[in-house]
N, C-alpha and C. Protein backbone atom coordinates (compact mmCIF):
# COMPACT_ATOMS: atom_id res chain seq x y z
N UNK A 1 94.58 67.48 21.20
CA UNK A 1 93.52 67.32 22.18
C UNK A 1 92.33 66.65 21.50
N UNK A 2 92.00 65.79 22.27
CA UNK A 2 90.61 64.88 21.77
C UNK A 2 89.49 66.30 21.66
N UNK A 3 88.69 66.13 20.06
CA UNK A 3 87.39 67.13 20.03
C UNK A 3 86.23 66.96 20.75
N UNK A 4 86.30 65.98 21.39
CA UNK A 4 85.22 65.87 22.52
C UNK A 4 85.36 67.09 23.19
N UNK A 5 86.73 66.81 24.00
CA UNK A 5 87.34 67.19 24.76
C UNK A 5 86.76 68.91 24.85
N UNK A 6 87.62 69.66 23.69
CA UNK A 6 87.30 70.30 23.03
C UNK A 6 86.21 71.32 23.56
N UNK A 7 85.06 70.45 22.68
CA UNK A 7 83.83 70.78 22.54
C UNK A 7 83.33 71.07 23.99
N UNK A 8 83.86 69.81 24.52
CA UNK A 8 82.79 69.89 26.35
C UNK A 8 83.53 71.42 26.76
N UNK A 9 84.67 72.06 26.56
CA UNK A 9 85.25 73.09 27.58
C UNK A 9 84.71 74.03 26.78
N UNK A 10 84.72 73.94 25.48
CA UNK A 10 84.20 74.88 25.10
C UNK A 10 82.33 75.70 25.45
N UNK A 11 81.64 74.41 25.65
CA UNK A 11 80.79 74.58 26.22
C UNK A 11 80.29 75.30 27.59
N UNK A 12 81.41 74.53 27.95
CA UNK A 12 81.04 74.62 29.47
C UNK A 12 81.61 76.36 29.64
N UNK A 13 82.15 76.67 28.71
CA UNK A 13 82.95 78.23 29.33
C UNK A 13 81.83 79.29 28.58
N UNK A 14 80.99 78.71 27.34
CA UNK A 14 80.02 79.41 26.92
C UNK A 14 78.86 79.76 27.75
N UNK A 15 78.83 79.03 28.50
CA UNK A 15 77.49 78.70 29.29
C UNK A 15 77.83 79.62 30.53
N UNK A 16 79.22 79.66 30.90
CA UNK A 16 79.24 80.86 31.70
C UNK A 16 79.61 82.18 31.65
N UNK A 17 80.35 82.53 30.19
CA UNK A 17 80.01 83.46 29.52
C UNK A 17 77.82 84.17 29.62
N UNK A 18 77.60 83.42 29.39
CA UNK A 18 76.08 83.40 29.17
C UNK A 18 75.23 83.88 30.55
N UNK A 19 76.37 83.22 31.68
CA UNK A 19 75.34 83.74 32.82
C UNK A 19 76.20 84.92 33.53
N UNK A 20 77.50 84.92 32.89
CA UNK A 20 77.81 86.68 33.50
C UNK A 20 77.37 87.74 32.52
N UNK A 21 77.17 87.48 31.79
CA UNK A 21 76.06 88.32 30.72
C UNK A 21 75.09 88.87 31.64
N UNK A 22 74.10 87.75 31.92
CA UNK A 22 73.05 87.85 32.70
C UNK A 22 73.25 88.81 33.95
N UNK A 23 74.62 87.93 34.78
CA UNK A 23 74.99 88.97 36.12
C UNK A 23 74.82 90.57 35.80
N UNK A 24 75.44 90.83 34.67
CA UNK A 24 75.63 92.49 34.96
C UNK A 24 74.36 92.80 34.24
N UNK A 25 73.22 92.03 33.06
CA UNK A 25 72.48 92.72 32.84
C UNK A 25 71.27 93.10 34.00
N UNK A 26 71.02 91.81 34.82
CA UNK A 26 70.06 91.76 35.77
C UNK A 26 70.17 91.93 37.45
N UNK A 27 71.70 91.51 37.38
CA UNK A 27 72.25 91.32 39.20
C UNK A 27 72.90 92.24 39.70
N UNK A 28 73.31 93.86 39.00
CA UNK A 28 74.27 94.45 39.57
C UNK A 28 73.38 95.66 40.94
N UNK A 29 72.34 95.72 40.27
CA UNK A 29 71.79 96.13 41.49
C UNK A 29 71.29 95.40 42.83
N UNK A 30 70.92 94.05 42.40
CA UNK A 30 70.78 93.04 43.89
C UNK A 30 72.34 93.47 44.44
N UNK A 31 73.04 92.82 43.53
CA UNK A 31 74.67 92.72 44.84
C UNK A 31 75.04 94.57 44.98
N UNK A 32 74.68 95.58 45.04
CA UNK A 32 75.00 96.47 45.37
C UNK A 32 74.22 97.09 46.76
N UNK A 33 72.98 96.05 46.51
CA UNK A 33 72.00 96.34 47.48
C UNK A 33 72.17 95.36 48.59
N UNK A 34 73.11 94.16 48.36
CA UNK A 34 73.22 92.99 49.65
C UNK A 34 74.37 94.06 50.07
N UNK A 35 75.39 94.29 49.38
CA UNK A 35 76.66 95.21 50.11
C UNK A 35 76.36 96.21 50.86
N UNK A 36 74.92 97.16 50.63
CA UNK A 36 74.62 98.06 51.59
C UNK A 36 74.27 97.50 52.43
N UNK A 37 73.01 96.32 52.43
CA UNK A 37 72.67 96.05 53.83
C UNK A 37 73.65 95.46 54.62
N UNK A 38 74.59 95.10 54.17
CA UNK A 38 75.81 94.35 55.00
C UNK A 38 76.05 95.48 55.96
N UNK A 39 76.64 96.57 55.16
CA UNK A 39 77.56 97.24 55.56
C UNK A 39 76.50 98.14 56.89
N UNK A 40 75.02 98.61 55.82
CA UNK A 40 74.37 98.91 57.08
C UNK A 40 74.36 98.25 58.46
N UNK A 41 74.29 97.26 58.55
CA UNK A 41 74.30 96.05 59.37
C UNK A 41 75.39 96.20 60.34
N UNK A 42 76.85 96.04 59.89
CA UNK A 42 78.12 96.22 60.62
C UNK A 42 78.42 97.24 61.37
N UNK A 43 77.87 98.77 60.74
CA UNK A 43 77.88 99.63 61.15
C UNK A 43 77.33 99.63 62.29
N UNK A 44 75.78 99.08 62.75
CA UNK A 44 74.69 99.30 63.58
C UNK A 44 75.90 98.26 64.82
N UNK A 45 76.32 97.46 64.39
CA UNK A 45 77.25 96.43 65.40
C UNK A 45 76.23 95.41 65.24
N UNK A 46 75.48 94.57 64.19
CA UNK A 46 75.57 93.99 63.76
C UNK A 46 76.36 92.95 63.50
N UNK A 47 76.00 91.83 63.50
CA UNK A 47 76.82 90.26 62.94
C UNK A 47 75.99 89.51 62.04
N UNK A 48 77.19 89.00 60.93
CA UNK A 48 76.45 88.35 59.56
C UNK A 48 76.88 86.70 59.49
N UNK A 49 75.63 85.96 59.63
CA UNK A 49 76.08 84.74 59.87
C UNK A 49 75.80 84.09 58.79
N UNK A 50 76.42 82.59 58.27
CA UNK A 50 76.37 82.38 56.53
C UNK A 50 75.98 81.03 57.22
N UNK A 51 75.70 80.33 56.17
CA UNK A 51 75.23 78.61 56.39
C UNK A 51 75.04 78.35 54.83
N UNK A 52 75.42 77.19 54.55
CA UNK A 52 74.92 76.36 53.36
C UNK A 52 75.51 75.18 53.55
N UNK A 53 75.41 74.32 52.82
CA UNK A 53 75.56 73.07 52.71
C UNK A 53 76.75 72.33 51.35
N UNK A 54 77.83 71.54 51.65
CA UNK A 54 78.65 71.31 50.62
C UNK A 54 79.70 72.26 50.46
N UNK A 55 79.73 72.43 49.40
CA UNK A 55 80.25 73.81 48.37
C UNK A 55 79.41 75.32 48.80
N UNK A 56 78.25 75.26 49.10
CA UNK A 56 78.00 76.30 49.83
C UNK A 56 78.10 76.74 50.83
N UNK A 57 78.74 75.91 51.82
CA UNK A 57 79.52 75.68 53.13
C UNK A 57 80.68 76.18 53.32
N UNK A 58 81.40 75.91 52.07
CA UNK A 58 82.70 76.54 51.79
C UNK A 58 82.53 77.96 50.96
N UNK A 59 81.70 78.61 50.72
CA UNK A 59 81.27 79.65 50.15
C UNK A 59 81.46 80.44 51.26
N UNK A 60 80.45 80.12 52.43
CA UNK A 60 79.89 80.58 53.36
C UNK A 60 81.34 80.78 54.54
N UNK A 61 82.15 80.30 54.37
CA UNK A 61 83.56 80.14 55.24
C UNK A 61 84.00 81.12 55.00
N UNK A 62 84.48 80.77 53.16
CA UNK A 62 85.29 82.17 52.24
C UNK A 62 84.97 83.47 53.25
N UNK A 63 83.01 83.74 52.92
CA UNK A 63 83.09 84.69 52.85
C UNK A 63 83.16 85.34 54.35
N UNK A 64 82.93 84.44 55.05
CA UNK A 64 83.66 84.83 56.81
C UNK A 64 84.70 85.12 56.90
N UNK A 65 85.55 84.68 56.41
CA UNK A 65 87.30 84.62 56.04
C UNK A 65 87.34 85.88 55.90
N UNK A 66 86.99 86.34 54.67
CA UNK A 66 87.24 87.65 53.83
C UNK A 66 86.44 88.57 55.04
N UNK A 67 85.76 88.68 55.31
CA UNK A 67 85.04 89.94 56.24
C UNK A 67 85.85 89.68 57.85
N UNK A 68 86.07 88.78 58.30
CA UNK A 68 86.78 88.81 59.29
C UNK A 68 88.30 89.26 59.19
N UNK A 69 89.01 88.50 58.24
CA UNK A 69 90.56 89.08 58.05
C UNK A 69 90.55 90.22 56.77
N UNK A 70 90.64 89.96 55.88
CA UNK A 70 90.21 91.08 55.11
C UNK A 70 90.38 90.72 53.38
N UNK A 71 89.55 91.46 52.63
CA UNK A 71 89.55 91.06 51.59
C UNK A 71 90.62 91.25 50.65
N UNK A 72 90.98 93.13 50.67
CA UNK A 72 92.00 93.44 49.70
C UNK A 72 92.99 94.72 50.31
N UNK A 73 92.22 95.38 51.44
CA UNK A 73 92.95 96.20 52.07
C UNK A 73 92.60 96.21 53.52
N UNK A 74 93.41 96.70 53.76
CA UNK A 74 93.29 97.10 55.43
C UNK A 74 92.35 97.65 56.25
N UNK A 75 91.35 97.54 57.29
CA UNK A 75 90.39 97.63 58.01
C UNK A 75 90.62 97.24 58.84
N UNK A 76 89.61 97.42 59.93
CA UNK A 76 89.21 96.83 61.37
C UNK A 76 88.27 95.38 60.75
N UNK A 77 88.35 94.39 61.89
CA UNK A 77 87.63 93.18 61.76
C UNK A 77 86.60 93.42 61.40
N UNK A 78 85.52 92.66 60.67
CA UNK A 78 84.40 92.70 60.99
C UNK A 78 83.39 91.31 60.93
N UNK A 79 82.60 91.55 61.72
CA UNK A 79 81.73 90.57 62.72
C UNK A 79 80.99 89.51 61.58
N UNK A 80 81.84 88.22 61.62
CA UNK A 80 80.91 87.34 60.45
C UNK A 80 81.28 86.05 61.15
N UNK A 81 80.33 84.92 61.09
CA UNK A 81 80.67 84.12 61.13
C UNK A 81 79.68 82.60 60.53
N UNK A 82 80.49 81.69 59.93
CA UNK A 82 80.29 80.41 58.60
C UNK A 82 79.80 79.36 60.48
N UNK A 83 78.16 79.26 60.37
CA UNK A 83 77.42 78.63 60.99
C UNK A 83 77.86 76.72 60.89
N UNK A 84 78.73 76.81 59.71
CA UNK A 84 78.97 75.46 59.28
C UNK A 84 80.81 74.71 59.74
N UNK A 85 81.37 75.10 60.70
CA UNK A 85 82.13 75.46 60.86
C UNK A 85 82.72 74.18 62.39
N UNK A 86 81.86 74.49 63.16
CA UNK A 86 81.99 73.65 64.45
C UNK A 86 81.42 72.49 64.32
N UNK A 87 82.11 71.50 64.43
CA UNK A 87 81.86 70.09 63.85
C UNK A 87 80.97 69.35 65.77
N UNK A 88 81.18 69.96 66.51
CA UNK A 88 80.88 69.45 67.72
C UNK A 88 79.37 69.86 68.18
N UNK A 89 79.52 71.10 67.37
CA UNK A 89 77.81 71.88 67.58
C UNK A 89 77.07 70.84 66.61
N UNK A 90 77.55 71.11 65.32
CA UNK A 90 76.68 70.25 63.87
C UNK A 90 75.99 68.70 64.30
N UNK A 91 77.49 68.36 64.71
CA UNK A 91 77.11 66.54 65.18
C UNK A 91 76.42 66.68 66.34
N UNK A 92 76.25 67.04 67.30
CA UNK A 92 75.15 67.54 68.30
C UNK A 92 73.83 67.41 68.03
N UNK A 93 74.08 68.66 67.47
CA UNK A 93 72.40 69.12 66.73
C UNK A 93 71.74 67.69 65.80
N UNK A 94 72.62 67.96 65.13
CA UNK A 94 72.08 66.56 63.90
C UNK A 94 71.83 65.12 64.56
N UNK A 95 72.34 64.78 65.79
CA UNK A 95 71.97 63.44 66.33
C UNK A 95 71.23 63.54 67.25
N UNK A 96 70.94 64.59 68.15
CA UNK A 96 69.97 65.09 69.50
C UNK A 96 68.33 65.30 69.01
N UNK A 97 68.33 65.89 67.52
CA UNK A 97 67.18 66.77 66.90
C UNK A 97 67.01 65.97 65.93
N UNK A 98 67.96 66.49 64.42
CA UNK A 98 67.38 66.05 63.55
C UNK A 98 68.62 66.84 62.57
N UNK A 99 69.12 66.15 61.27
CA UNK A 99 70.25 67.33 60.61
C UNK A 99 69.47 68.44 60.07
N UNK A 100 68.18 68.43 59.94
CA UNK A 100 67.17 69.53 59.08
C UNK A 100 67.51 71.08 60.35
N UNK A 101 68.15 70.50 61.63
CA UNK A 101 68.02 72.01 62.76
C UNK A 101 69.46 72.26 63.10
N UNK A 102 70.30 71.83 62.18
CA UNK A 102 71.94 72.41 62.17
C UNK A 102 71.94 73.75 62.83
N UNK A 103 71.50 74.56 61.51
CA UNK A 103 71.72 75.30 61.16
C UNK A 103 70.38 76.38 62.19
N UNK A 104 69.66 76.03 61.88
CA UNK A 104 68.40 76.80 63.26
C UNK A 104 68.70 77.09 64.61
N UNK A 105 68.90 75.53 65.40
CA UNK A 105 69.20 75.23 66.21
C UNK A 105 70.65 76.44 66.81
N UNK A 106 71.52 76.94 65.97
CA UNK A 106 72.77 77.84 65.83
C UNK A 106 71.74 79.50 66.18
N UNK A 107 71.41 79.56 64.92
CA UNK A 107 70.42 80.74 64.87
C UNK A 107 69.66 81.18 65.85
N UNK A 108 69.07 80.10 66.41
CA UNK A 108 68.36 80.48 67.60
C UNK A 108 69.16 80.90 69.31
N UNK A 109 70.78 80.24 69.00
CA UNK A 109 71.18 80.64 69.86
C UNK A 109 71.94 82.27 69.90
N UNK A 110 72.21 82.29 68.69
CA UNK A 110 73.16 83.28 68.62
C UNK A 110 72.58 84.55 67.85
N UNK A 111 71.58 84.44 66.73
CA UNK A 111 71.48 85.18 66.08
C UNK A 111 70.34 86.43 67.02
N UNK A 112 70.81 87.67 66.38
CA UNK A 112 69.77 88.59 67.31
C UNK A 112 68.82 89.64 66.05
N UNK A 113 67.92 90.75 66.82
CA UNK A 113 67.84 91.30 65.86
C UNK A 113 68.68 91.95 65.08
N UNK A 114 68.81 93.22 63.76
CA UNK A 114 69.53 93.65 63.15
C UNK A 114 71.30 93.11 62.91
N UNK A 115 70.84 91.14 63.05
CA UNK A 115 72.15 90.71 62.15
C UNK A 115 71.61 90.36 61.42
N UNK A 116 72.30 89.68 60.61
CA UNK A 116 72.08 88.88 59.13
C UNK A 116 72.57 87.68 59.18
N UNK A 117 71.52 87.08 58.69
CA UNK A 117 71.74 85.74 58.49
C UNK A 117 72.04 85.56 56.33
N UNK A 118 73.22 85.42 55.94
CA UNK A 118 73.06 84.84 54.70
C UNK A 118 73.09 83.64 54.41
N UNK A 119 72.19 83.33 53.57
CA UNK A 119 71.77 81.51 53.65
C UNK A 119 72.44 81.04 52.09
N UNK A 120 72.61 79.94 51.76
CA UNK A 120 73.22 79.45 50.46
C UNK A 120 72.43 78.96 49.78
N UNK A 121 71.79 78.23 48.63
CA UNK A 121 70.96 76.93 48.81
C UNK A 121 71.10 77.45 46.89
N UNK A 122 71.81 76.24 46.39
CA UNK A 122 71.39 76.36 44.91
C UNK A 122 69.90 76.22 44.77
N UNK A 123 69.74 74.80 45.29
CA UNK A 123 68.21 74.53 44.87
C UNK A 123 67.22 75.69 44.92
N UNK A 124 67.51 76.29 46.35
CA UNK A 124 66.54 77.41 46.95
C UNK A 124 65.56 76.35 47.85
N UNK A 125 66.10 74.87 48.22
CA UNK A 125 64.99 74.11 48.80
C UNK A 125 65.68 73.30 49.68
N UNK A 126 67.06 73.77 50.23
CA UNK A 126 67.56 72.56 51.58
C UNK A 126 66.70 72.93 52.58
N UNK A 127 66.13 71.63 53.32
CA UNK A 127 65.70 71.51 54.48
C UNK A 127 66.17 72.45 55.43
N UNK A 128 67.07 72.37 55.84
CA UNK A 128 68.29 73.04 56.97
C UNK A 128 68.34 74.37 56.68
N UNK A 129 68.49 74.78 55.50
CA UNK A 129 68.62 76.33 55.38
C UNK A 129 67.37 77.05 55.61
N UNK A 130 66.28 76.62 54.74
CA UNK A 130 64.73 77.28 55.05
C UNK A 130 64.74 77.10 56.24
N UNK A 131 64.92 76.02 57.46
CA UNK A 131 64.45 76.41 58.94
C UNK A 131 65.30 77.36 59.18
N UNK A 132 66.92 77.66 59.03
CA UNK A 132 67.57 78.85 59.49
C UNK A 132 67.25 80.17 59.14
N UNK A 133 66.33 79.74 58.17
CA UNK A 133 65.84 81.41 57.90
C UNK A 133 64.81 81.64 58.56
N UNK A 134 63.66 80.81 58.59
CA UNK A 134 62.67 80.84 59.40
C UNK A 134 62.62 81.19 60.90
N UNK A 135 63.85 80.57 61.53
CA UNK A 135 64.52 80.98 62.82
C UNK A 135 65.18 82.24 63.01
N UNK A 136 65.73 82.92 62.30
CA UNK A 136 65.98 84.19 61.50
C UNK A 136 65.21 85.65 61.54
N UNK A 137 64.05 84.90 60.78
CA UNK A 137 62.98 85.73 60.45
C UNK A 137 62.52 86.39 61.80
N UNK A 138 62.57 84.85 62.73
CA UNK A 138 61.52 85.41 64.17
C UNK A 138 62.57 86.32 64.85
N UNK A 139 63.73 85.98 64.86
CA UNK A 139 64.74 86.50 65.79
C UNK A 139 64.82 88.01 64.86
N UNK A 140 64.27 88.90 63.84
CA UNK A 140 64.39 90.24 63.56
C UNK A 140 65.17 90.33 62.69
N UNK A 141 66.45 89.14 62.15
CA UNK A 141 67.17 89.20 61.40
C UNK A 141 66.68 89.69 59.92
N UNK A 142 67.38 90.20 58.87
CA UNK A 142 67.41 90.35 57.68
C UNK A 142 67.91 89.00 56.67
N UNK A 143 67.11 88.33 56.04
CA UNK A 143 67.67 87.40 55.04
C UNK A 143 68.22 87.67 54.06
N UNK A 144 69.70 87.46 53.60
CA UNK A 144 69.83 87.31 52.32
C UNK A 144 70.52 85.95 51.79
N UNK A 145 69.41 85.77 50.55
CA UNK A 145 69.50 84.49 50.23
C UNK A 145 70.26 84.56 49.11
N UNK A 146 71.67 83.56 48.58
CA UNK A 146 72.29 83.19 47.36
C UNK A 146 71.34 81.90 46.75
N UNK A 147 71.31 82.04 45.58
CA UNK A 147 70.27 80.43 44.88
C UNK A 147 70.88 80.26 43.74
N UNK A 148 70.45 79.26 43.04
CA UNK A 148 70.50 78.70 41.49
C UNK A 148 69.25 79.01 40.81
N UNK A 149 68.47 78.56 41.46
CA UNK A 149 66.75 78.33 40.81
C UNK A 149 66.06 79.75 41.25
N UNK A 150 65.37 79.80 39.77
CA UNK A 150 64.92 81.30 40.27
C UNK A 150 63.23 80.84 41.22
N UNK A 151 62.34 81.95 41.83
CA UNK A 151 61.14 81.37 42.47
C UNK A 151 61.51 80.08 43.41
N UNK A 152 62.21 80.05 44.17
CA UNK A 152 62.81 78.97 45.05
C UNK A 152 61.80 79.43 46.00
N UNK A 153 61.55 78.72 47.44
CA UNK A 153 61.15 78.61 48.53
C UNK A 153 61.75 79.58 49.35
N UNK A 154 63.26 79.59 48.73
CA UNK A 154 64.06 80.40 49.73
C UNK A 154 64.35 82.07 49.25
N UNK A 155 64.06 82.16 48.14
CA UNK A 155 63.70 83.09 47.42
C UNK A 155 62.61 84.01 48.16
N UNK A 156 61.27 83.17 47.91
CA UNK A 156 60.05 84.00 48.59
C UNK A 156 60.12 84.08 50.06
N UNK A 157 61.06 83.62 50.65
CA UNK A 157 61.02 84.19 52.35
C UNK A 157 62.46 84.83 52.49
N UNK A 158 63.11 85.05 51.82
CA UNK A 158 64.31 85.86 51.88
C UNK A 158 64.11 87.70 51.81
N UNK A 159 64.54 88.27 52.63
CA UNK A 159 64.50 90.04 52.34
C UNK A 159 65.17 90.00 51.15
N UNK A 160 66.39 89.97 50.63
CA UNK A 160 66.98 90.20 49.71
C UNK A 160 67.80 88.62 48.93
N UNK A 161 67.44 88.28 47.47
CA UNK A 161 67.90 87.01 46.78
C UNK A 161 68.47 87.83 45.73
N UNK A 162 69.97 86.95 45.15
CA UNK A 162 70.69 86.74 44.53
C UNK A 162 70.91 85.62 43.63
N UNK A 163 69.76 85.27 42.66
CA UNK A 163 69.83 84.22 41.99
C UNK A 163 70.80 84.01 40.51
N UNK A 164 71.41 83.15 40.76
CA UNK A 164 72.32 82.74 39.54
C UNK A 164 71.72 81.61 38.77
N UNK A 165 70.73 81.41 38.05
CA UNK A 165 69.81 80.50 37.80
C UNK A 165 70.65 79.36 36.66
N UNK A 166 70.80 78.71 37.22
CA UNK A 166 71.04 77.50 35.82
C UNK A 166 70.83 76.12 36.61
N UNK A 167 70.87 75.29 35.33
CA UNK A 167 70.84 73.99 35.87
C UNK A 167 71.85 72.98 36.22
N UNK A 168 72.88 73.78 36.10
CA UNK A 168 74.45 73.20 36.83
C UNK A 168 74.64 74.14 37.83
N UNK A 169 74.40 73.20 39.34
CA UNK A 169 75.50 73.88 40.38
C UNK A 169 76.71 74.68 40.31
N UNK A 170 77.69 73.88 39.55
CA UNK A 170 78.34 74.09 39.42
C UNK A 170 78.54 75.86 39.33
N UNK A 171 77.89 75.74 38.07
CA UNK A 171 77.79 77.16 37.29
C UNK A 171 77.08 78.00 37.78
N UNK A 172 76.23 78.09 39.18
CA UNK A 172 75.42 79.60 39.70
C UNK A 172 76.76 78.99 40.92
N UNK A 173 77.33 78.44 41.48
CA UNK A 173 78.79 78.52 42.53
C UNK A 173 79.39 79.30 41.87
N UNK A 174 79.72 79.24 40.75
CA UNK A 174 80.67 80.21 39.77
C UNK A 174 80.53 81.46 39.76
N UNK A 175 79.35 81.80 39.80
CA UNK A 175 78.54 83.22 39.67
C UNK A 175 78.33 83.85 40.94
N UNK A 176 78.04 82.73 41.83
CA UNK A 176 78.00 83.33 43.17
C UNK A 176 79.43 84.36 43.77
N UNK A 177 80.14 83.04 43.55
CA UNK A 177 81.65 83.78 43.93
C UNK A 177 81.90 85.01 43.37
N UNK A 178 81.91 85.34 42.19
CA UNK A 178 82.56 86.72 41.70
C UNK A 178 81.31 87.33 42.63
N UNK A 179 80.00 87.49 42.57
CA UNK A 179 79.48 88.06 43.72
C UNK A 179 79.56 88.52 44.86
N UNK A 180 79.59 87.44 45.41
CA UNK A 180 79.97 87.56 46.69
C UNK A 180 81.69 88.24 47.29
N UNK A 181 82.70 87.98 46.04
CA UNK A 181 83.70 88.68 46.11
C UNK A 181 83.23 90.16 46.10
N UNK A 182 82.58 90.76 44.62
CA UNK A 182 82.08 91.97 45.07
C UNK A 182 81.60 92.73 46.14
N UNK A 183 80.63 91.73 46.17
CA UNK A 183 80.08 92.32 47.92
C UNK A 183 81.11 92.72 48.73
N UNK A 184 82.02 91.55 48.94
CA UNK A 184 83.15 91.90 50.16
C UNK A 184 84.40 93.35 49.81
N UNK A 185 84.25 93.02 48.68
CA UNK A 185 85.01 94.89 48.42
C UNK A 185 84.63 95.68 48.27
N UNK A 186 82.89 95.34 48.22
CA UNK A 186 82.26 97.14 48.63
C UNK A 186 81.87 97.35 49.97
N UNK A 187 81.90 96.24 50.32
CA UNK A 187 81.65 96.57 51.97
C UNK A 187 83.10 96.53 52.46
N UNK A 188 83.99 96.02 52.03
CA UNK A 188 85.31 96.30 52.55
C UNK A 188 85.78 98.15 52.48
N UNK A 189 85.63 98.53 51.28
CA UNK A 189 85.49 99.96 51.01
C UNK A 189 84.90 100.75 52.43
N UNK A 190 84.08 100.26 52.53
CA UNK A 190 83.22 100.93 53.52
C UNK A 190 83.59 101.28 54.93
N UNK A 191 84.79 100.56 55.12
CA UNK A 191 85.21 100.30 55.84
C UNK A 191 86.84 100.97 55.84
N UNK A 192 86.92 101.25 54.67
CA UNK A 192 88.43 101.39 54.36
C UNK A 192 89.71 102.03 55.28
N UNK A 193 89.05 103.25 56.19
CA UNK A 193 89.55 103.93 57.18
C UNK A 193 89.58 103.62 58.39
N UNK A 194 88.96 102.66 58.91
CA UNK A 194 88.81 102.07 60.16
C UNK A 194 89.67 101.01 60.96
């Protein structure tokens, strides 16, 4: 194998060594605390709606996927659904309005009080996501925000953030996921008898 080669994987697997370090020294109480409010949430009959953009789009699917069919054991459904999803609503919105009210424009129809809206945003600064939270906010919802960047925009208007801070996407997607997997098997737990 070329030592470039090498070197770059080796890197690149240090660096996330480095930020699951971080996860369990600093994040195990955020994600224990997004899993309660979830679960609080579902319980009340509650619905948890996800949005991001890209790769956080597909985050945001996963984790509909997993709470709707199920993660690792058997349960009753529960109420989620990836805002990014209906290509007829999106292209709508985005050519009628503006693409910055995708995701709002959704929120405002559907979202009520005591659901959740979870938003994605490495940056902590997409256009589209800050208005869905903002739309969110008014409608009573609870925010919880996933990020990269710590002190984001979306950070300071979020109820509850989950930051995986680095300067590769890549690598807080990485971090997110085992997260957000967690989440879904403690709130799946929660559920376990139902």
């Amino acid at each position: 194998m070329d030592e470039n080669i090498r070197k770059q994987i080796t890197e690149t697997i240090e660096k996330h060594k480095k930020m699951l370090a971080d996860f369990q020294e600093s994040g195990i109480e955020t994600v224990a605390g997004i899993a309660e409010t979830i679960t609080t949430a579902l319980e009340q009959n509650g619905t948890v709606y996800l949005c991001g953009n890209g790769g956080s789009a597909a985050d945001a699917q996963h984790i509909a996927g997993e709470l709707v069919g199920r993660f690792s054991r058997e349960r009753k459904a529960l109420a989620a659904v990836a805002l990014s999803t209906d290509t007829s609503i999106i292209t709508s919105i985005a050519n009628d309005y503006a693409y910055e009210n995708v995701f709002a424009r959704q929120v405002e129809a559907l979202v009520r009080e005591g659901d959740i809206l979870w938003a994605f945003s490495t940056s902590g600064t997409s256009a589209n996501i800050i208005a869905a939270v903002q739309s969110a906010k008014k409608k009573g919802a609870l925010v919880i925000a996933f990020t990269g960047t710590t002190d984001s925009k979306l950070e300071q208007i979020a109820d509850i953030c989950f930051c995986a801070d680095a300067e590769s996407t890549a690598r807080s997607q990485e971090i997110h996921q085992l997260a957000y997997h967690i989440i879904c098997d403690l709130v799946e737990q929660s559920f376990a008898n139902s």
